[in-house]
C-alpha atoms as a PDB file:
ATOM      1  CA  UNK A   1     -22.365 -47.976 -95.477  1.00  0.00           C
ATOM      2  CA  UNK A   2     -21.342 -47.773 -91.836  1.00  0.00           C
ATOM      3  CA  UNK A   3     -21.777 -44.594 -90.040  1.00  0.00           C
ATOM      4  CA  UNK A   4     -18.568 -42.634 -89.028  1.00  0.00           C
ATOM      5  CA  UNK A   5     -19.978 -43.240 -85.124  1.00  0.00           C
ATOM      6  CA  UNK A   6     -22.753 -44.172 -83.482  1.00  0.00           C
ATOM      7  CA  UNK A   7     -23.908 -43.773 -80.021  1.00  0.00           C
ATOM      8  CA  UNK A   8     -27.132 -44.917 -77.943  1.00  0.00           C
ATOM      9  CA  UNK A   9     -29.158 -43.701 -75.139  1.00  0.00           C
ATOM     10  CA  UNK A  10     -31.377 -45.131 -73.121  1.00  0.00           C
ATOM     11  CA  UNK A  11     -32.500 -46.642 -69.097  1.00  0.00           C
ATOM     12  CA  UNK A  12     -29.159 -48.015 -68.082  1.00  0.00           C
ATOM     13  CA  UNK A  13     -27.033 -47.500 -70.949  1.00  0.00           C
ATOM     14  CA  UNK A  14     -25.367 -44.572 -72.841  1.00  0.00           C
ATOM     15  CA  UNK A  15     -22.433 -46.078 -75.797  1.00  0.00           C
ATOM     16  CA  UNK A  16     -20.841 -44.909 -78.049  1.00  0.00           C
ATOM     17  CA  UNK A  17     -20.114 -47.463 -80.705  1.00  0.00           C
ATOM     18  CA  UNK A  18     -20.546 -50.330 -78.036  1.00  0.00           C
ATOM     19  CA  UNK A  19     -18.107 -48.902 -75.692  1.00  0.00           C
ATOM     20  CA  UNK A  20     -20.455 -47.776 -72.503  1.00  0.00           C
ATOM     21  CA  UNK A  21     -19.875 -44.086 -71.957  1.00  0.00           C
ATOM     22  CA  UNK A  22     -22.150 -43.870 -68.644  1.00  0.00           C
ATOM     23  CA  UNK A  23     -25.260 -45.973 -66.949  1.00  0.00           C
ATOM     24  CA  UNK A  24     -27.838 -43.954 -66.704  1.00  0.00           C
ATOM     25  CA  UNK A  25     -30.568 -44.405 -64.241  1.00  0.00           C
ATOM     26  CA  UNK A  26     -33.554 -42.945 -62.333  1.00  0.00           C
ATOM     27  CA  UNK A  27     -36.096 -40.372 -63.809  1.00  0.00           C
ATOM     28  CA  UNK A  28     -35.511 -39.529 -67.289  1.00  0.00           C
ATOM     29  CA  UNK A  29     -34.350 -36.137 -65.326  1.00  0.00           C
ATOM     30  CA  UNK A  30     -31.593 -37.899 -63.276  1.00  0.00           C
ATOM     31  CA  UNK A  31     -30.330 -40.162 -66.172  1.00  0.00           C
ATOM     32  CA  UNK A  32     -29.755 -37.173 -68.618  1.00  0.00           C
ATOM     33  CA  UNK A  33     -28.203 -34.991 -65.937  1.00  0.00           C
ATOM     34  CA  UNK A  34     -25.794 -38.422 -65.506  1.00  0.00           C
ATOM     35  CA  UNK A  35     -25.098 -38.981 -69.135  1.00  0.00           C
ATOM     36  CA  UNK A  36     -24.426 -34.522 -69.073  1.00  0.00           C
ATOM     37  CA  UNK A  37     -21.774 -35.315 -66.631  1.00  0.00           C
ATOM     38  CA  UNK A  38     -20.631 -38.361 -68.329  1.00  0.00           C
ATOM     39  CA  UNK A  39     -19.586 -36.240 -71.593  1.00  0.00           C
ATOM     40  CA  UNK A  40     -18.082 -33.489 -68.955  1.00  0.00           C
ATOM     41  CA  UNK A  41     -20.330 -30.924 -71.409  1.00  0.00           C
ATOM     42  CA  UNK A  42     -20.120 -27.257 -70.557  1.00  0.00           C
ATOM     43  CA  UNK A  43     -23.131 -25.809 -71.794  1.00  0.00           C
ATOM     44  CA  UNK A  44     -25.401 -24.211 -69.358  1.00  0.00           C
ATOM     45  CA  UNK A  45     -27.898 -23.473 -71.953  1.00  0.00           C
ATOM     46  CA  UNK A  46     -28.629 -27.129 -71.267  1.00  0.00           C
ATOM     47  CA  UNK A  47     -30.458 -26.891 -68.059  1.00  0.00           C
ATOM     48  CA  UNK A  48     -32.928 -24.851 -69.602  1.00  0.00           C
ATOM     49  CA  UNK A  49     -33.846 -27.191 -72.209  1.00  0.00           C
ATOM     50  CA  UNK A  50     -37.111 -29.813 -71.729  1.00  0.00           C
ATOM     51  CA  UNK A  51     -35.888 -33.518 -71.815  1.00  0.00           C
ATOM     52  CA  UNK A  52     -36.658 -34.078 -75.635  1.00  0.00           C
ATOM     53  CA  UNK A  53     -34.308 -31.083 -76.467  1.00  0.00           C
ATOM     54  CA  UNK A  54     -31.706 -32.577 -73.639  1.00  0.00           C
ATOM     55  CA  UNK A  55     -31.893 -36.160 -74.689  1.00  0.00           C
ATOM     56  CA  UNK A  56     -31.285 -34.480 -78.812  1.00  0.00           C
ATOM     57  CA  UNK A  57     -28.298 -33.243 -77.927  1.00  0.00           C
ATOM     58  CA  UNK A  58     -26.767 -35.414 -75.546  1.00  0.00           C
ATOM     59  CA  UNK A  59     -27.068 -38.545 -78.129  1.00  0.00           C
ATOM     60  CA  UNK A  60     -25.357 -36.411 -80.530  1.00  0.00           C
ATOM     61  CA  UNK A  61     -22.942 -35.327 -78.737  1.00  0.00           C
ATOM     62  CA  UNK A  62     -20.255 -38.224 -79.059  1.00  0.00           C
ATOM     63  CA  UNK A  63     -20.873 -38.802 -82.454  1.00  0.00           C
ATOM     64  CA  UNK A  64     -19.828 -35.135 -83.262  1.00  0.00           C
ATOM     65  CA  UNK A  65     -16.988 -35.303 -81.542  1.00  0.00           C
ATOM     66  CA  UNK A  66     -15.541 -38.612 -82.895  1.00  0.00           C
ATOM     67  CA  UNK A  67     -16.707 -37.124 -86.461  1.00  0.00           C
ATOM     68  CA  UNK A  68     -14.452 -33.723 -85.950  1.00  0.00           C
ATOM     69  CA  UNK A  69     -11.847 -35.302 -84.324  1.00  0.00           C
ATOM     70  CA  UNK A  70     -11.516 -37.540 -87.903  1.00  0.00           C
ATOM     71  CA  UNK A  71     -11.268 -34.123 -89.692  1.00  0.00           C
ATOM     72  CA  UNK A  72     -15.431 -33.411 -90.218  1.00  0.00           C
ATOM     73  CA  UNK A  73     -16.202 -29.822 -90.281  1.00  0.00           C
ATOM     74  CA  UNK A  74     -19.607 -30.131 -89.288  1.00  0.00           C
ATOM     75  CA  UNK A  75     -20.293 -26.316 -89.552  1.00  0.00           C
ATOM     76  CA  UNK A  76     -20.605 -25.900 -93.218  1.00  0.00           C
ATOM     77  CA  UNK A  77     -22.783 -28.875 -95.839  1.00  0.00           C
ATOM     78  CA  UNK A  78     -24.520 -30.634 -92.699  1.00  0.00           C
ATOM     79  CA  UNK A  79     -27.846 -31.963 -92.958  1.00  0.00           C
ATOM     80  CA  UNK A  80     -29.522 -33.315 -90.007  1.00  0.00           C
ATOM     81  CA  UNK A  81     -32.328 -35.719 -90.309  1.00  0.00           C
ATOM     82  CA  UNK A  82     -34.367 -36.188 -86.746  1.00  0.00           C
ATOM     83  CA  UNK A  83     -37.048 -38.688 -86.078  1.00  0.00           C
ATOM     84  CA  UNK A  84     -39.085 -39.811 -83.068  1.00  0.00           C
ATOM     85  CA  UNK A  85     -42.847 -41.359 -82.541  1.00  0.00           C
ATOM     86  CA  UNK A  86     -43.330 -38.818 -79.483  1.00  0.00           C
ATOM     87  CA  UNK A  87     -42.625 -35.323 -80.688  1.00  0.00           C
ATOM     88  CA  UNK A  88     -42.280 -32.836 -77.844  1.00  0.00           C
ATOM     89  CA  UNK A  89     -45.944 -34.953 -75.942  1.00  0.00           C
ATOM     90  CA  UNK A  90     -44.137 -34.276 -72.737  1.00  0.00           C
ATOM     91  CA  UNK A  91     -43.655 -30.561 -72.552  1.00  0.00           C
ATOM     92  CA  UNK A  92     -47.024 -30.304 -74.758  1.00  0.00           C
ATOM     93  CA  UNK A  93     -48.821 -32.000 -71.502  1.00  0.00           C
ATOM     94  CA  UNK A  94     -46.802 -29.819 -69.030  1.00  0.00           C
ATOM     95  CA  UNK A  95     -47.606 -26.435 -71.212  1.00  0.00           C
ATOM     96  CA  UNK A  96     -51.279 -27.449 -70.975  1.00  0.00           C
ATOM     97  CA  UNK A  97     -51.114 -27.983 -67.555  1.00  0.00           C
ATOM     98  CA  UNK A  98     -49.830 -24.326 -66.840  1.00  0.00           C
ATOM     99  CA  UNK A  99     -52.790 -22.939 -69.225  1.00  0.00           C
ATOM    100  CA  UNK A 100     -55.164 -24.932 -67.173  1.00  0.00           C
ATOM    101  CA  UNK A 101     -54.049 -23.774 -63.518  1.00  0.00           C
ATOM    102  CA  UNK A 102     -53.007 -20.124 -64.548  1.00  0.00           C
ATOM    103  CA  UNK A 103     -54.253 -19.142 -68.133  1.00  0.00           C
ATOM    104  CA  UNK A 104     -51.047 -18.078 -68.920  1.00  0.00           C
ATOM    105  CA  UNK A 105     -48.751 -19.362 -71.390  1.00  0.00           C
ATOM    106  CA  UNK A 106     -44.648 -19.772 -70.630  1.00  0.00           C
ATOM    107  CA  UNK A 107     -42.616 -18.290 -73.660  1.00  0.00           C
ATOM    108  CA  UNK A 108     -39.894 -20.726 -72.094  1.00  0.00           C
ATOM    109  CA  UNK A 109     -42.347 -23.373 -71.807  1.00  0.00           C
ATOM    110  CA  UNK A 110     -43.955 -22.652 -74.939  1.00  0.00           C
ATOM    111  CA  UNK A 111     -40.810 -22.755 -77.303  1.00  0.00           C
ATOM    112  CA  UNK A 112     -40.472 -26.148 -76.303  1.00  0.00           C
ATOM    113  CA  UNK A 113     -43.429 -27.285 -77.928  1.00  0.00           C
ATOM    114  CA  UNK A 114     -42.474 -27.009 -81.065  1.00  0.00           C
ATOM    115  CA  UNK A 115     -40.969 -31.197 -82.303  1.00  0.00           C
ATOM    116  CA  UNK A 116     -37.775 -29.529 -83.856  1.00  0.00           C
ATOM    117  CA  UNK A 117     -36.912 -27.987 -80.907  1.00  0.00           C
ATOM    118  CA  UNK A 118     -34.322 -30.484 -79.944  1.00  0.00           C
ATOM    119  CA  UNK A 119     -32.809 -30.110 -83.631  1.00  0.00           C
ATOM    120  CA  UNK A 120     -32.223 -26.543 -83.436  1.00  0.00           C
ATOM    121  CA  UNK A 121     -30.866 -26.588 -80.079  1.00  0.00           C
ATOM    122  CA  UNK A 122     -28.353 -29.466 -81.837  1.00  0.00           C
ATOM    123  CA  UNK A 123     -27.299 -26.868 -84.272  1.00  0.00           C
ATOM    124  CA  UNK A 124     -26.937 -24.528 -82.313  1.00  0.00           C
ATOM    125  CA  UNK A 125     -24.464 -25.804 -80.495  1.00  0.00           C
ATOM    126  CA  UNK A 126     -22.478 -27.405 -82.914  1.00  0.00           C
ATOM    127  CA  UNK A 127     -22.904 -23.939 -85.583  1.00  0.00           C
ATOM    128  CA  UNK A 128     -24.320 -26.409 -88.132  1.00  0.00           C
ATOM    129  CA  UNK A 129     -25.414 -24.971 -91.401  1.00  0.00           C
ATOM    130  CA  UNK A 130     -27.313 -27.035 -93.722  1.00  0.00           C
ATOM    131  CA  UNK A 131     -31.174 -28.611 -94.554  1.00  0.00           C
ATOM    132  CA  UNK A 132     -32.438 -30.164 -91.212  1.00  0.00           C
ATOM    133  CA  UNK A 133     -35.885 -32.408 -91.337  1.00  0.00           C
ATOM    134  CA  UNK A 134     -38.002 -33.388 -88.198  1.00  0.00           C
ATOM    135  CA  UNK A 135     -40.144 -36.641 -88.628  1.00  0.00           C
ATOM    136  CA  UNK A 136     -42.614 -38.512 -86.838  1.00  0.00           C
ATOM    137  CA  UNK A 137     -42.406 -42.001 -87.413  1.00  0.00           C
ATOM    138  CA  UNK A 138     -43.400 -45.177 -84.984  1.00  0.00           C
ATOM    139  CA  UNK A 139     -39.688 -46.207 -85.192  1.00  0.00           C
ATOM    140  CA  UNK A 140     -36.409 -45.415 -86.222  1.00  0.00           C
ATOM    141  CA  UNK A 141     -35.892 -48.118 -89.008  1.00  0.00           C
ATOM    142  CA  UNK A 142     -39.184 -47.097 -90.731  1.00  0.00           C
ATOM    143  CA  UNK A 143     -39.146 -46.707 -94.248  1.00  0.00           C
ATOM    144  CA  UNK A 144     -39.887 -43.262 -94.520  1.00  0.00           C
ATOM    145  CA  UNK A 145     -37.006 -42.889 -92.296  1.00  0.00           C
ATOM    146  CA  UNK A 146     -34.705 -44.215 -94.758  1.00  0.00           C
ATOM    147  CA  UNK A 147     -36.236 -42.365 -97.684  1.00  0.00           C
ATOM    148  CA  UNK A 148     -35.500 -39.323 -95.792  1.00  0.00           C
ATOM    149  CA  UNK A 149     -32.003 -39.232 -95.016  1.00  0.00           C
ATOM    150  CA  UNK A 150     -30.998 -40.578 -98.867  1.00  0.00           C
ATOM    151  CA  UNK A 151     -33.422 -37.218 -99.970  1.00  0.00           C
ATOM    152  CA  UNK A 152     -31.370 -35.232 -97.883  1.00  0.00           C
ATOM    153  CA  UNK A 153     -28.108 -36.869 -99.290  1.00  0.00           C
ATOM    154  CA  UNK A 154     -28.909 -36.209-102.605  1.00  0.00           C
ATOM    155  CA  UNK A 155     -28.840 -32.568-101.840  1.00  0.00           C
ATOM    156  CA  UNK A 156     -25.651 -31.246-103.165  1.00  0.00           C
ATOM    157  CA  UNK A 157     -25.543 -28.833 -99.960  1.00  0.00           C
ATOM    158  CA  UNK A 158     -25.141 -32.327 -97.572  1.00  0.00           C
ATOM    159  CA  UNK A 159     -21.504 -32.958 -97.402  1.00  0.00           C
ATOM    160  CA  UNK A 160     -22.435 -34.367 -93.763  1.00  0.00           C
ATOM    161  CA  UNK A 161     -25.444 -35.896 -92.772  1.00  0.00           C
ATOM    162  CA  UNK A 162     -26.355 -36.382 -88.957  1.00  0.00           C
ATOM    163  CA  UNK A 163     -29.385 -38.979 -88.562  1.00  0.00           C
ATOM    164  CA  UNK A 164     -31.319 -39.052 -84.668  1.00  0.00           C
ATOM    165  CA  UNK A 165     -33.631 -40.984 -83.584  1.00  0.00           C
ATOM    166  CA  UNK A 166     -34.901 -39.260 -80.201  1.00  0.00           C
ATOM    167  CA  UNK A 167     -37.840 -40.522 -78.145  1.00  0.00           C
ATOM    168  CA  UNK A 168     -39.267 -39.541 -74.765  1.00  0.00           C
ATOM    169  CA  UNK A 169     -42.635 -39.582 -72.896  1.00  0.00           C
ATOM    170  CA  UNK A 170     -43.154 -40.063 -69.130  1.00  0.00           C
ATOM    171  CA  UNK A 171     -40.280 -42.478 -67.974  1.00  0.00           C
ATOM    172  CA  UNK A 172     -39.377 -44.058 -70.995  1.00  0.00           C
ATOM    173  CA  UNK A 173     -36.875 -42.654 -73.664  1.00  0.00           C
ATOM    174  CA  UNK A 174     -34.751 -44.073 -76.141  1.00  0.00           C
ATOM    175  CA  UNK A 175     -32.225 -41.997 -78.587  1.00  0.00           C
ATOM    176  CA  UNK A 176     -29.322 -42.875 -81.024  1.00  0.00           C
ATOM    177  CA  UNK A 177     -27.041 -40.604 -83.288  1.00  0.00           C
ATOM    178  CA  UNK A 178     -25.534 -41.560 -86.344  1.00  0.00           C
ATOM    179  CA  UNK A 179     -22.812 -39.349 -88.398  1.00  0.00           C
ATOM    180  CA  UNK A 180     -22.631 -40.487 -92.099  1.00  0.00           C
ATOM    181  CA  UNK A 181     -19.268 -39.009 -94.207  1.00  0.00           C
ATOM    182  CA  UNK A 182     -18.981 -37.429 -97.501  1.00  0.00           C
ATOM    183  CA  UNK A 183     -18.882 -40.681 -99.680  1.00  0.00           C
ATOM    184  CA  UNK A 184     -21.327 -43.127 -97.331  1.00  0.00           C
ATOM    185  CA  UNK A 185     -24.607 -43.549 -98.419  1.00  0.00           C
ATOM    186  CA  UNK A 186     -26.874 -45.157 -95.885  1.00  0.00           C
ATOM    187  CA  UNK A 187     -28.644 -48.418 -96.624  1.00  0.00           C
ATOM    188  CA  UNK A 188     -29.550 -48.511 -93.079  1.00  0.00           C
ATOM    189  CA  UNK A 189     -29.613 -45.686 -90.891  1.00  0.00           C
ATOM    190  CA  UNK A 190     -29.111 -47.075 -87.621  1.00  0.00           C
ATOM    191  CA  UNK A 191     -26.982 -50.500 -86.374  1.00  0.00           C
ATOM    192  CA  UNK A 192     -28.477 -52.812 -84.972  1.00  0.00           C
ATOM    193  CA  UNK A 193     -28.602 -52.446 -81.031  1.00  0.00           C
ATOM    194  CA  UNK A 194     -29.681 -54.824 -78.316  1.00  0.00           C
END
């Protein structure tokens, strides 16, 4: 079935459902900050997220909105399935870095080690209730991907089910939100993208 929306970040290109949204460019940094903009979000909890939990929430963004403004209430029966091959690597690597030069560790640093991070920030925002499941996998059309989000449909609590693939490590990231509805169940979780 065919998502309610779906939207795509990543170097030069932020869409929703083909339609470009913003071009994002420089540093990871500088290309979420645009894309922030973009969506004219007002959330200043946002600049004190790493860039996995930023580039989480901006993806989804759009593809909540379109799904609320078709009559989703996303608060209540909303799973959220959230995949990516890097984790939270880049705010691991910056945590460590900290321990090395000072032996101390960053409660604001160190929360963002944790992969789910981004997921939680997600909900959060949006007051979703429901099962939420954080996977590593080398790509977002793996298998196990798939498996996952029709487990979490079969869950009678799922009316919704939100699907992310989120990626980013050094300068390269890649993201893409899906919303599935009440009666869709996914054969694919993602469209096919350029």
């Amino acid at each position: 079935m065919k998502p309610i929306a779906h939207a795509r970040l990543a170097p030069g290109a932020f869409t929703l459902d083909g339609t470009p949204l913003a071009t994002p460019g420089g540093t990871p940094e500088e290309a979420l900050r645009t894309c922030y903009q973009a969506l004219a979000m007002d959330y200043p909890k946002f600049h004190k997220m790493d860039l996995a939990a930023k580039l989480t929430v901006l993806v989804a963004e759009p593809v909540v909105r379109v799904a609320r403004e078709r009559g989703a209430d996303l608060t209540e029966a909303t799973g959220v399935l959230a995949l990516g091959a890097s984790g939270c690597l880049g705010t691991d690597v910056e945590h460590w870095r900290v321990r090395q030069a000072t032996g101390l560790a960053s409660p604001a640093v160190f929360v963002y080690t944790l992969p789910n991070i981004g997921v939680g920030e997600l909900t959060i925002r949006h007051g979703m209730h429901g099962p939420s499941l954080c996977l590593m996998t080398e790509a977002p059309d793996a298998p196990e991907a798939l498996m996952a989000a029709r487990l979490l449909r079969r869950d009678p609590r799922v009316r919704w089910l939100v699907c992310l693939w989120s990626d980013i490590f050094a300068d390269r990231f890649e993201a893409q939100a899906v919303v599935f509805g009440p009666d869709d169940h996914p054969t694919a979780l993602f469209p096919s993208t350029p």
